[in-house]
Each structure stands twice: as structure tokens, then as C-alpha cells.
PDB file of N, CA and C in Angstrom:
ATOM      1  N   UNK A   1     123.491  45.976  93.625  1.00  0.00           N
ATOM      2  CA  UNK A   1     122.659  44.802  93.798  1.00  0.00           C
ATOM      3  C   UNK A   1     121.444  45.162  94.653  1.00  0.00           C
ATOM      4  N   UNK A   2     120.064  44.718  94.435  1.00  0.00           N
ATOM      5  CA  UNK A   2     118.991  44.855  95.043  1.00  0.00           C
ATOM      6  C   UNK A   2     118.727  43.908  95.917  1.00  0.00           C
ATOM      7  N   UNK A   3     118.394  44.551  97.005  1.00  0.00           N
ATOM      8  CA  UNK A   3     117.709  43.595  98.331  1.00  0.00           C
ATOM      9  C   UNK A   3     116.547  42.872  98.185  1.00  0.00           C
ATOM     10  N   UNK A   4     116.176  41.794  98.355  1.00  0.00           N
ATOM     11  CA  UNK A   4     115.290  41.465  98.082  1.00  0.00           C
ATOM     12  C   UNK A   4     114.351  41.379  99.220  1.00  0.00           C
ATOM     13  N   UNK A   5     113.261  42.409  99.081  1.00  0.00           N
ATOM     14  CA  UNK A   5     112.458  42.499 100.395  1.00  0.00           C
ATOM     15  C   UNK A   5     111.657  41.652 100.849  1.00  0.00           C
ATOM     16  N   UNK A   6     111.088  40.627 100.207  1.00  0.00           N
ATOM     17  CA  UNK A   6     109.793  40.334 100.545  1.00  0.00           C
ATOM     18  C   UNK A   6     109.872  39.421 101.799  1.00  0.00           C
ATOM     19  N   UNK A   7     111.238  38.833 101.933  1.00  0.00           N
ATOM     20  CA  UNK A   7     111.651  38.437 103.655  1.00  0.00           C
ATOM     21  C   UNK A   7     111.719  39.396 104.795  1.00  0.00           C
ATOM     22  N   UNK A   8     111.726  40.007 104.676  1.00  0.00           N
ATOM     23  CA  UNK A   8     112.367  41.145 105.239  1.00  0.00           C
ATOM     24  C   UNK A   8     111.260  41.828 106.356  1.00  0.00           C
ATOM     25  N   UNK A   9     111.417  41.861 107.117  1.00  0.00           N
ATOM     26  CA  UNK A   9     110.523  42.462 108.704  1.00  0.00           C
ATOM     27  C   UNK A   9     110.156  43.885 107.904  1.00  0.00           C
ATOM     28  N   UNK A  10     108.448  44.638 108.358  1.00  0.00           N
ATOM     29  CA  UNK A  10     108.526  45.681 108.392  1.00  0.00           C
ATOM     30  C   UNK A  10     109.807  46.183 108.475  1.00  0.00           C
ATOM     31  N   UNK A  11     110.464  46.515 110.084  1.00  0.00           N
ATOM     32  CA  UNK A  11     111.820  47.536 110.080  1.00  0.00           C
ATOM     33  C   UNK A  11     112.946  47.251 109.366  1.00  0.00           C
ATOM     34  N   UNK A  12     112.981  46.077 108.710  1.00  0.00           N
ATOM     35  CA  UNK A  12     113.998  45.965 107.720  1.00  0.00           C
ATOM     36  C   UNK A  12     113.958  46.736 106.864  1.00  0.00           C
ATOM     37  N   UNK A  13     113.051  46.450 106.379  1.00  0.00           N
ATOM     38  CA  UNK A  13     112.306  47.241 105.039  1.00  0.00           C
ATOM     39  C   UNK A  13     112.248  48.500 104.549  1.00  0.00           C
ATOM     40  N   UNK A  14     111.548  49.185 106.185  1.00  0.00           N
ATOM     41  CA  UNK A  14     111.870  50.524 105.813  1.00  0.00           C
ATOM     42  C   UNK A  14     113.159  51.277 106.265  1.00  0.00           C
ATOM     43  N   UNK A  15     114.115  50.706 106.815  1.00  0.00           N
ATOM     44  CA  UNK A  15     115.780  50.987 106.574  1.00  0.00           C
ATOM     45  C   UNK A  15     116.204  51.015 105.465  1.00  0.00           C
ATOM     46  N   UNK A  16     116.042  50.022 104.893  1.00  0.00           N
ATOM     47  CA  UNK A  16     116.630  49.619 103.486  1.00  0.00           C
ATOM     48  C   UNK A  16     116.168  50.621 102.436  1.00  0.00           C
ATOM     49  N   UNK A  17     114.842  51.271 102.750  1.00  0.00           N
ATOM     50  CA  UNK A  17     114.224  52.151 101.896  1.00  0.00           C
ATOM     51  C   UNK A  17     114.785  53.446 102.232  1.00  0.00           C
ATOM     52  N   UNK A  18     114.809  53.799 103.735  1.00  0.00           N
ATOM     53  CA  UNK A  18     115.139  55.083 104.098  1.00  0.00           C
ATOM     54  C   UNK A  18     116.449  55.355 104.158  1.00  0.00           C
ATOM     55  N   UNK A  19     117.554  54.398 103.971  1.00  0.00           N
ATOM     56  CA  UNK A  19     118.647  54.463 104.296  1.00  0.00           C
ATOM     57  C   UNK A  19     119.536  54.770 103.333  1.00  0.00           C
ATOM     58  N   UNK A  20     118.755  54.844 101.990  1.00  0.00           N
ATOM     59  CA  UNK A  20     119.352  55.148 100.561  1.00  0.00           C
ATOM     60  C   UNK A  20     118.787  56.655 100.623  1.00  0.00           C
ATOM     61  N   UNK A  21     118.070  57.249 101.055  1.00  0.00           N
ATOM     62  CA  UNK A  21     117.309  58.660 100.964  1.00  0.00           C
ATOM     63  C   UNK A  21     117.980  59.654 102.041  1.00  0.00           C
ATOM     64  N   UNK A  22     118.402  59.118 103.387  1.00  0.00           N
ATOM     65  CA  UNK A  22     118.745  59.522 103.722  1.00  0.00           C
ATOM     66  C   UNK A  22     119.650  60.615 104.252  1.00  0.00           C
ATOM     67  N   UNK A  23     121.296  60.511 103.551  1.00  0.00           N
ATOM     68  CA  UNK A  23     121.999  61.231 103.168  1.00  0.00           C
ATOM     69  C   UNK A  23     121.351  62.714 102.808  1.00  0.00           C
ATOM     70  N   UNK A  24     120.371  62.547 101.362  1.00  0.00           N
ATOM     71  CA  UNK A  24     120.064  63.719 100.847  1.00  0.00           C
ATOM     72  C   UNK A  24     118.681  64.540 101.094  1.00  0.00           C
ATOM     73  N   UNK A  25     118.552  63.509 102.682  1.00  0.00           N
ATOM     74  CA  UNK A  25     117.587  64.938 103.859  1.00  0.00           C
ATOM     75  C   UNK A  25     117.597  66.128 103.865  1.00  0.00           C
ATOM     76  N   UNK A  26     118.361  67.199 103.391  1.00  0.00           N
ATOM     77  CA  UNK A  26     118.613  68.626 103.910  1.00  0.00           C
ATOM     78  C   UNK A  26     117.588  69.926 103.359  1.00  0.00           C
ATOM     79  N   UNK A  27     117.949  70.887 103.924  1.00  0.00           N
ATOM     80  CA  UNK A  27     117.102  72.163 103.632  1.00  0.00           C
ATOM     81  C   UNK A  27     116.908  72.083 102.096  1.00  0.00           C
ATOM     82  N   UNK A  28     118.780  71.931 101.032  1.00  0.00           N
ATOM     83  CA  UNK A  28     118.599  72.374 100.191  1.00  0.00           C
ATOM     84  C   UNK A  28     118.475  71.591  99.282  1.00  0.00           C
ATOM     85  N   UNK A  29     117.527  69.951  99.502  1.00  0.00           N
ATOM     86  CA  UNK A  29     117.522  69.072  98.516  1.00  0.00           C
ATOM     87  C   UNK A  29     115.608  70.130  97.788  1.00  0.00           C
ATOM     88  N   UNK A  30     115.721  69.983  96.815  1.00  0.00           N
ATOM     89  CA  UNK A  30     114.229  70.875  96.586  1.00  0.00           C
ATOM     90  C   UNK A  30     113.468  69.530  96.358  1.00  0.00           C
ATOM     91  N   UNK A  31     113.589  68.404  96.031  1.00  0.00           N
ATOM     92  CA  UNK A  31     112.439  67.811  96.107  1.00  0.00           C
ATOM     93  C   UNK A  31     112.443  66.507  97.149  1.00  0.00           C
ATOM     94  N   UNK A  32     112.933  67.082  98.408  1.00  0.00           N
ATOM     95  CA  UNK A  32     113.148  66.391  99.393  1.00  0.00           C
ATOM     96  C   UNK A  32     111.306  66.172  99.783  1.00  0.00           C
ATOM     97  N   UNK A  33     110.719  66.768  99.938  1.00  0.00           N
ATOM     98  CA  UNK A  33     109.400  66.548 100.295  1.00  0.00           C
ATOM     99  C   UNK A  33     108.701  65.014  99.494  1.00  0.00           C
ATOM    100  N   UNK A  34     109.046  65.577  98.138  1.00  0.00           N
ATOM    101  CA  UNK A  34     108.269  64.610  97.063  1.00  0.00           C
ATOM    102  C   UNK A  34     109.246  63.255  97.850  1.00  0.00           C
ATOM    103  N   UNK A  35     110.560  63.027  97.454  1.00  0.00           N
ATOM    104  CA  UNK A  35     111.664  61.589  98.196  1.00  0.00           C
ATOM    105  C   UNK A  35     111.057  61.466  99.492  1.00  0.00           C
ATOM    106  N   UNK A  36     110.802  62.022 100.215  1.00  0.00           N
ATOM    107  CA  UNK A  36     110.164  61.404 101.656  1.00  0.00           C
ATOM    108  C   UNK A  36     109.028  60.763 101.765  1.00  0.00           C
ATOM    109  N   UNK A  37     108.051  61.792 101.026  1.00  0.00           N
ATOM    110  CA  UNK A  37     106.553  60.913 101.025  1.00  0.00           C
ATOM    111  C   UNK A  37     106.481  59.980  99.720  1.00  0.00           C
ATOM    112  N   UNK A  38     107.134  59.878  98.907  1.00  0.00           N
ATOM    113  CA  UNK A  38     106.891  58.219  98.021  1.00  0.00           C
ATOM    114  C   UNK A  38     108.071  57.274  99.217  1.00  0.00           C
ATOM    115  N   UNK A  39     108.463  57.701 100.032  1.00  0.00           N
ATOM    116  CA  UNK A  39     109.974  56.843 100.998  1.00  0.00           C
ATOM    117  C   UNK A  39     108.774  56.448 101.690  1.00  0.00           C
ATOM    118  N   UNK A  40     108.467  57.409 102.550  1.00  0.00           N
ATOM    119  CA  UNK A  40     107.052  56.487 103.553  1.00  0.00           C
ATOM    120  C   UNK A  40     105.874  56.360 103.741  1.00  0.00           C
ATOM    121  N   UNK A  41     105.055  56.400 102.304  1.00  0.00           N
ATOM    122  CA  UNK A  41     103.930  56.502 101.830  1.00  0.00           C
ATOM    123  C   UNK A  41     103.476  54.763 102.408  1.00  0.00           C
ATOM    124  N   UNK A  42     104.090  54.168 102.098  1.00  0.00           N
ATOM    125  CA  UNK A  42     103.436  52.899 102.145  1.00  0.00           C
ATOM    126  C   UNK A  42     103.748  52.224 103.355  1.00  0.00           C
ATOM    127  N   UNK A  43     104.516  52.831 104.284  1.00  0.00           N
ATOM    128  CA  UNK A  43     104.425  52.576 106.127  1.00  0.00           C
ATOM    129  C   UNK A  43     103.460  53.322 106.547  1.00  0.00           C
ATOM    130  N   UNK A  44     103.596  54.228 106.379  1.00  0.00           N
ATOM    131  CA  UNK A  44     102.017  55.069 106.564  1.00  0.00           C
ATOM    132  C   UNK A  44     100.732  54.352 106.491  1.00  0.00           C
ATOM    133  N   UNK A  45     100.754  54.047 105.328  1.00  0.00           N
ATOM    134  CA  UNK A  45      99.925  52.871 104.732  1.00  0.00           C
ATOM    135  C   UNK A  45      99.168  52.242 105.740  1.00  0.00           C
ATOM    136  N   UNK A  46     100.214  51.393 105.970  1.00  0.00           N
ATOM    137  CA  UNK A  46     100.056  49.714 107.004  1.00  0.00           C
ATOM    138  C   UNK A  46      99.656  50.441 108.554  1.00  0.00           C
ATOM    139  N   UNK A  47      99.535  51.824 108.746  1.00  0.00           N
ATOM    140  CA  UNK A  47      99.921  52.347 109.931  1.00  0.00           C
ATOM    141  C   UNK A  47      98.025  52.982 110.459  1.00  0.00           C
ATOM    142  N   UNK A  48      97.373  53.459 110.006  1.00  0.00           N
ATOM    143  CA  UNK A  48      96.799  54.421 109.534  1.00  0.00           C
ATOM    144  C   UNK A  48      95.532  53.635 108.420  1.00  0.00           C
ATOM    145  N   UNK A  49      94.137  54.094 108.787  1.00  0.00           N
ATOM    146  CA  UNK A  49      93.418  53.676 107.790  1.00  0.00           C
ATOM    147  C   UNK A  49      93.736  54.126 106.294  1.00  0.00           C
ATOM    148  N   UNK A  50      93.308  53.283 104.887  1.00  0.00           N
ATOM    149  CA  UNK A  50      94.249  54.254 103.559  1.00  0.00           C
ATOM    150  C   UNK A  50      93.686  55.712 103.387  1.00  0.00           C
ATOM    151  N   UNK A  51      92.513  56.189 103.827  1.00  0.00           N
ATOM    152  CA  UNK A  51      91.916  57.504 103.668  1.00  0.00           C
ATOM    153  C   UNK A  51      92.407  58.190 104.492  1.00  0.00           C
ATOM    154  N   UNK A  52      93.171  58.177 105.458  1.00  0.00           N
ATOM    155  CA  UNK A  52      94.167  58.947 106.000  1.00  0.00           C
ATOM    156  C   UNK A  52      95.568  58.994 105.972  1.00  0.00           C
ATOM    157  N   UNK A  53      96.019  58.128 105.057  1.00  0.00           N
ATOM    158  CA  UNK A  53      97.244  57.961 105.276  1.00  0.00           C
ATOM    159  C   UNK A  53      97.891  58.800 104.309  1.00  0.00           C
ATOM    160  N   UNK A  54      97.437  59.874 102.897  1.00  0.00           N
ATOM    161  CA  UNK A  54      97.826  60.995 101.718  1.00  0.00           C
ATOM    162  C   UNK A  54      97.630  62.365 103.611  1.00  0.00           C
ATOM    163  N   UNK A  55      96.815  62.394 103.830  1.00  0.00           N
ATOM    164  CA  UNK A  55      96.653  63.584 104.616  1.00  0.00           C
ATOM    165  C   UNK A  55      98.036  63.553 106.038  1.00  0.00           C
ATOM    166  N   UNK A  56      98.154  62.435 106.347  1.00  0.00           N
ATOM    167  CA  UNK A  56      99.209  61.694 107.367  1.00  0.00           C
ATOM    168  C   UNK A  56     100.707  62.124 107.105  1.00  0.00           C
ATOM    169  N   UNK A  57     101.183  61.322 105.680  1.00  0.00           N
ATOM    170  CA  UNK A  57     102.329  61.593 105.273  1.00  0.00           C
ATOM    171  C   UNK A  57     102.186  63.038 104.676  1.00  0.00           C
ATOM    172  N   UNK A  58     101.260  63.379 104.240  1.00  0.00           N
ATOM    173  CA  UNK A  58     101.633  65.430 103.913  1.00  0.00           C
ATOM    174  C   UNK A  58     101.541  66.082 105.421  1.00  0.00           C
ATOM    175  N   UNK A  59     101.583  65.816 106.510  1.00  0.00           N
ATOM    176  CA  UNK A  59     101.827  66.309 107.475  1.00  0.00           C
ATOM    177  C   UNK A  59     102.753  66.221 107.922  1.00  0.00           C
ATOM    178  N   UNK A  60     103.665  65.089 107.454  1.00  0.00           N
ATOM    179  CA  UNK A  60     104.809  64.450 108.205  1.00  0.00           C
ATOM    180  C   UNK A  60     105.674  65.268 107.437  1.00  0.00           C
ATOM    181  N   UNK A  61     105.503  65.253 105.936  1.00  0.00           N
ATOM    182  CA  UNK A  61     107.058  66.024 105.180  1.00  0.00           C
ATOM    183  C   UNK A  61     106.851  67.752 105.387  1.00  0.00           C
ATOM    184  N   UNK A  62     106.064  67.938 106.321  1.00  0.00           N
ATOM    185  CA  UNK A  62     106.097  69.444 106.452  1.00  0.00           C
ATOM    186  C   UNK A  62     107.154  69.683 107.749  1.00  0.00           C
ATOM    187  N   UNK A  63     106.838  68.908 108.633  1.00  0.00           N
ATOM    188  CA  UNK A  63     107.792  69.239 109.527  1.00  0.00           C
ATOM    189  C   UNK A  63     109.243  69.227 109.121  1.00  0.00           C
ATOM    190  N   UNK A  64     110.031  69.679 110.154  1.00  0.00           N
ATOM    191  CA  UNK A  64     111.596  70.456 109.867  1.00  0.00           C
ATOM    192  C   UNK A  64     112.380  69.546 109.597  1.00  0.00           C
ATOM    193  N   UNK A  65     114.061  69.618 109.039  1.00  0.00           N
ATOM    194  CA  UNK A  65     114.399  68.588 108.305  1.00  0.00           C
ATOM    195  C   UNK A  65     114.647  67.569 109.678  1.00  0.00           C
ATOM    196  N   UNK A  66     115.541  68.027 111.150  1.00  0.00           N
ATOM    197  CA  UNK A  66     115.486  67.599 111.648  1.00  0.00           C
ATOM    198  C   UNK A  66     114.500  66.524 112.049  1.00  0.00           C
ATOM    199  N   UNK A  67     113.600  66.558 112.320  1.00  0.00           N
ATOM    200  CA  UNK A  67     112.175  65.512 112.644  1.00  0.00           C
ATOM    201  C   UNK A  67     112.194  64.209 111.295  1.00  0.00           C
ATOM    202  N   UNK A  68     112.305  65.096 110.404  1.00  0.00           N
ATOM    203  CA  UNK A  68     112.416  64.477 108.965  1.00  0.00           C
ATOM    204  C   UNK A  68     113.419  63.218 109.269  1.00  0.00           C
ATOM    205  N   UNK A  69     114.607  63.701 109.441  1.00  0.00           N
ATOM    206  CA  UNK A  69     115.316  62.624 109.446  1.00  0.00           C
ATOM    207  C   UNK A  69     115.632  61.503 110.809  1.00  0.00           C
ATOM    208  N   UNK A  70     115.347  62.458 112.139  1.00  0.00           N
ATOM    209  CA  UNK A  70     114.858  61.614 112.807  1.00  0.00           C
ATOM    210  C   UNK A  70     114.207  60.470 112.481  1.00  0.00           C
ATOM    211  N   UNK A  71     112.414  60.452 112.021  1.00  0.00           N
ATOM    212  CA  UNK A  71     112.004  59.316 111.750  1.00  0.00           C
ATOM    213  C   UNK A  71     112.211  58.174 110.624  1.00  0.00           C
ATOM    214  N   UNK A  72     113.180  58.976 109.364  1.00  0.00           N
ATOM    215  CA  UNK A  72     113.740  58.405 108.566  1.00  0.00           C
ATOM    216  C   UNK A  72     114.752  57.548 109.054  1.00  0.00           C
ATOM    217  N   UNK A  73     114.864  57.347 110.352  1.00  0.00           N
ATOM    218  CA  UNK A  73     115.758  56.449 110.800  1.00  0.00           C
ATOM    219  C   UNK A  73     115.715  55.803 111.293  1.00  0.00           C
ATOM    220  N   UNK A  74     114.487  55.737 112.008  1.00  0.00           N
ATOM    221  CA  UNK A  74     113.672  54.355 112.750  1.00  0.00           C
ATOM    222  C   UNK A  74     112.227  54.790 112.699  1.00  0.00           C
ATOM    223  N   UNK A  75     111.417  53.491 112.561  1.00  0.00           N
ATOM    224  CA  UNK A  75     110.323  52.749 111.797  1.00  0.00           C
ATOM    225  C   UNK A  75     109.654  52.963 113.713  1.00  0.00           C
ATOM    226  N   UNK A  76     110.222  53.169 114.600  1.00  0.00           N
ATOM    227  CA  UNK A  76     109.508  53.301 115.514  1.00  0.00           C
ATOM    228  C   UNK A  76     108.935  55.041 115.804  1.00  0.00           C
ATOM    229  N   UNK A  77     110.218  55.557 115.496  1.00  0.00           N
ATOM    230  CA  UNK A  77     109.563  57.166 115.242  1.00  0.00           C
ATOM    231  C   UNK A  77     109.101  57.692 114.507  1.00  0.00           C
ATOM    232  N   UNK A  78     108.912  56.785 113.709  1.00  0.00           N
ATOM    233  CA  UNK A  78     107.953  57.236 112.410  1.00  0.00           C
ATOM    234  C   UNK A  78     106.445  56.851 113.048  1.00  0.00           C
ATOM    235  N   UNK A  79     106.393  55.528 113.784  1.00  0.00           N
ATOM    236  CA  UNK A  79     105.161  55.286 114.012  1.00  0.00           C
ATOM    237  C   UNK A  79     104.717  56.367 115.164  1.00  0.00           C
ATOM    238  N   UNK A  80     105.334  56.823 116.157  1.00  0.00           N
ATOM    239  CA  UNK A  80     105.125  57.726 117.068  1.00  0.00           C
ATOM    240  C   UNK A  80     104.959  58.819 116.394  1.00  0.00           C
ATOM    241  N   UNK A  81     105.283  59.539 115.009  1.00  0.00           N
ATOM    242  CA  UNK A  81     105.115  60.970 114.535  1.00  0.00           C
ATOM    243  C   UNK A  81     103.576  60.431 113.970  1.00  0.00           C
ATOM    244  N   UNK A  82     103.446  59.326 113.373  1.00  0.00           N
ATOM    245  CA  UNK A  82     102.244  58.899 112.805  1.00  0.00           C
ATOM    246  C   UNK A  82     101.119  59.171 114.114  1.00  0.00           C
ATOM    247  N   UNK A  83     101.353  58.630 115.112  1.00  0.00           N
ATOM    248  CA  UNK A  83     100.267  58.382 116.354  1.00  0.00           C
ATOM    249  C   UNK A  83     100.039  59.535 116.619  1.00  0.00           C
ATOM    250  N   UNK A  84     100.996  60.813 116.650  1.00  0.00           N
ATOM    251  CA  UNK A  84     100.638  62.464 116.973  1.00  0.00           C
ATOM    252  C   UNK A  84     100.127  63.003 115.739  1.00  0.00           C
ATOM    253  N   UNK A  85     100.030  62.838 114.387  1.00  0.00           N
ATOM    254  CA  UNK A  85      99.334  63.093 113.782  1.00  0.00           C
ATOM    255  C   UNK A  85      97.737  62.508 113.687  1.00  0.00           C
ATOM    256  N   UNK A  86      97.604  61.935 113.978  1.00  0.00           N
ATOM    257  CA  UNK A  86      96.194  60.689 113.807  1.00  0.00           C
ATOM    258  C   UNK A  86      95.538  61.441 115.058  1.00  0.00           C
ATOM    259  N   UNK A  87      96.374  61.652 116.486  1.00  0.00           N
ATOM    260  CA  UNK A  87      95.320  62.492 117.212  1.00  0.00           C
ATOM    261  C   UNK A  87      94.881  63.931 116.704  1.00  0.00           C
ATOM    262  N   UNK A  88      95.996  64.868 116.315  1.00  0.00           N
ATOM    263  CA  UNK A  88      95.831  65.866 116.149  1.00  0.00           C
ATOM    264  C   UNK A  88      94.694  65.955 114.888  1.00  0.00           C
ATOM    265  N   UNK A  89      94.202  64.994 113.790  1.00  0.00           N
ATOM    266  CA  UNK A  89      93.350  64.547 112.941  1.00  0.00           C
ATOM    267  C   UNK A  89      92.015  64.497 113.886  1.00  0.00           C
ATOM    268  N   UNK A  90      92.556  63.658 114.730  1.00  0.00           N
ATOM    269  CA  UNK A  90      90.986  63.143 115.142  1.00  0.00           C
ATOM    270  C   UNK A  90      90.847  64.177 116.489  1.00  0.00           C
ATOM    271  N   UNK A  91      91.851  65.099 116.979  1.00  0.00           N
ATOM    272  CA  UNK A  91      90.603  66.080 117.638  1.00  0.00           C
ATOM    273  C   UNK A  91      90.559  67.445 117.032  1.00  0.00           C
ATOM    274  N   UNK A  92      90.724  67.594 115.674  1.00  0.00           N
ATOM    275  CA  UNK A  92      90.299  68.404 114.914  1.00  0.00           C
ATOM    276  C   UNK A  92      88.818  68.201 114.530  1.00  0.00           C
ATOM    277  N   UNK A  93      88.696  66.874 114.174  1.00  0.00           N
ATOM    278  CA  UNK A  93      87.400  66.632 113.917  1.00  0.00           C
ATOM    279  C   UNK A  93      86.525  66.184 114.890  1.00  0.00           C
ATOM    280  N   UNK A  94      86.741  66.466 115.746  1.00  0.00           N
ATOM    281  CA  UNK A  94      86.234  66.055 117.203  1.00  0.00           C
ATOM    282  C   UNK A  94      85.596  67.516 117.572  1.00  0.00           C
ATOM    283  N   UNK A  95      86.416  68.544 117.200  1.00  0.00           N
ATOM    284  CA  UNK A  95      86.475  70.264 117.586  1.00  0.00           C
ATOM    285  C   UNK A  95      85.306  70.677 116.590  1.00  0.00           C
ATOM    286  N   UNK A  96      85.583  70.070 115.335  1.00  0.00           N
ATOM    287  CA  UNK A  96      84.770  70.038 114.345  1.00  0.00           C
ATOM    288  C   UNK A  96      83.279  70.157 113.907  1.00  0.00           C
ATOM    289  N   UNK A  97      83.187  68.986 114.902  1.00  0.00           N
ATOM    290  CA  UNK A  97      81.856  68.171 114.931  1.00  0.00           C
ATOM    291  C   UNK A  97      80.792  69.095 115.727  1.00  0.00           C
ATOM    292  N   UNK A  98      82.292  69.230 117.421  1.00  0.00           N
ATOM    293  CA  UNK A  98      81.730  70.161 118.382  1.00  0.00           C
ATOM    294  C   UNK A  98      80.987  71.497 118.038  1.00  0.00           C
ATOM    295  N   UNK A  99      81.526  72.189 116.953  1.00  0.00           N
ATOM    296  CA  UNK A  99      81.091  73.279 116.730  1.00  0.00           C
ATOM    297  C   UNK A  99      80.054  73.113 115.772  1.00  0.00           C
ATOM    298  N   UNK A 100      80.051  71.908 115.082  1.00  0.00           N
ATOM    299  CA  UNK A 100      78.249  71.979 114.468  1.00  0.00           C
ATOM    300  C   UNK A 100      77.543  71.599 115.047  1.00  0.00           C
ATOM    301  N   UNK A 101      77.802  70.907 116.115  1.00  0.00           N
ATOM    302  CA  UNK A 101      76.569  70.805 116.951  1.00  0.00           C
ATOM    303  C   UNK A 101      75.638  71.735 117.734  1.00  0.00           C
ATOM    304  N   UNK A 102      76.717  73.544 117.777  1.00  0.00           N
ATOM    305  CA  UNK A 102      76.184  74.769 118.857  1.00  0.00           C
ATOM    306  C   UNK A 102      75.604  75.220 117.720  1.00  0.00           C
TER     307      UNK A 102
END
């Protein structure tokens, strides 16, 4: 039977999403990358302007499975892996900028 989300709090939501994916987190799922980023493509989303949010979540499914499933388990560490990516974005291009300006 399907949940019907559209009541459902952000963190409901993405439990209900991550909590079916979960289980098959590991080294040797091979298209664990692709299941993670369509899993939190669209928290990302809401998180993140949309022109950053393809560059955001391909940063996120690179890290180790551990981290992986860490934030696959709460909608709050996902937003905290999101907030360390978005800086590390923006003082890249900060470093960026710096060096066309010399």
C-alpha cells in the first residue's frame, strides 16, 4: 500500500522515501549512486537554489557509504551535508573569482 504524501511534513516524506532505499546502501549495490540521487534529488531541490542542486546531490553520492546512509536517515543531516557542500561551492568560486582578478 502507498503512503500518501501530500500531508506529510518535509521529514516525513523524506523517511518514507529513504527508508525503502535504505537497506540496499552498501559498497556492493552498483547502482546505489543512481537510487540515492533520484532518493534526494528533490530535498536538495527545496534546499539549494535549482542550478545547484544536479552539482549538490553529485557531491553528496560520492561520499562513502557510511555518510551515505547517515543522511539517508535524517532530513536534518542531509541538510547539514547540503550546507558543507554549498560552502565548499561557494568558496571555490570565491577562490575562483580571486584568481581572475591577479
Amino acid at each position: 500500500m502507498q503512503q500518501n504524501t501530500a500531508n506529510m511534513t518535509p521529514n516525513q516524506k523524506y523517511v518514507t522515501v529513504t527508508q525503502k532505499l535504505l537497506p540496499s546502501v552498501t559498497d556492493r549495490n552498483p547502482y546505489l549512486k543512481d537510487q540515492v540521487g533520484q532518493a534526494i534529488f528533490e530535498f536538495v531541490n527545496m534546499m539549494v537554489p535549482p542550478e545547484r542542486a544536479p552539482k549538490i546531490t553529485g557531491m553528496l553520492i560520492e561520499l562513502p557509504v557510511d555518510q551515505i546512509k547517515a543522511f539517508m536517515g535524517d532530513l536534518q543531516a542531509l541538510r547539514d551535508k547540503v550546507n558543507e557542500a554549498t560552502t565548499l561551492i561557494d568558496q571555490a568560486e570565491k577562490q575562483g573569482l580571486n584568481t581572475q582578478m591577479q
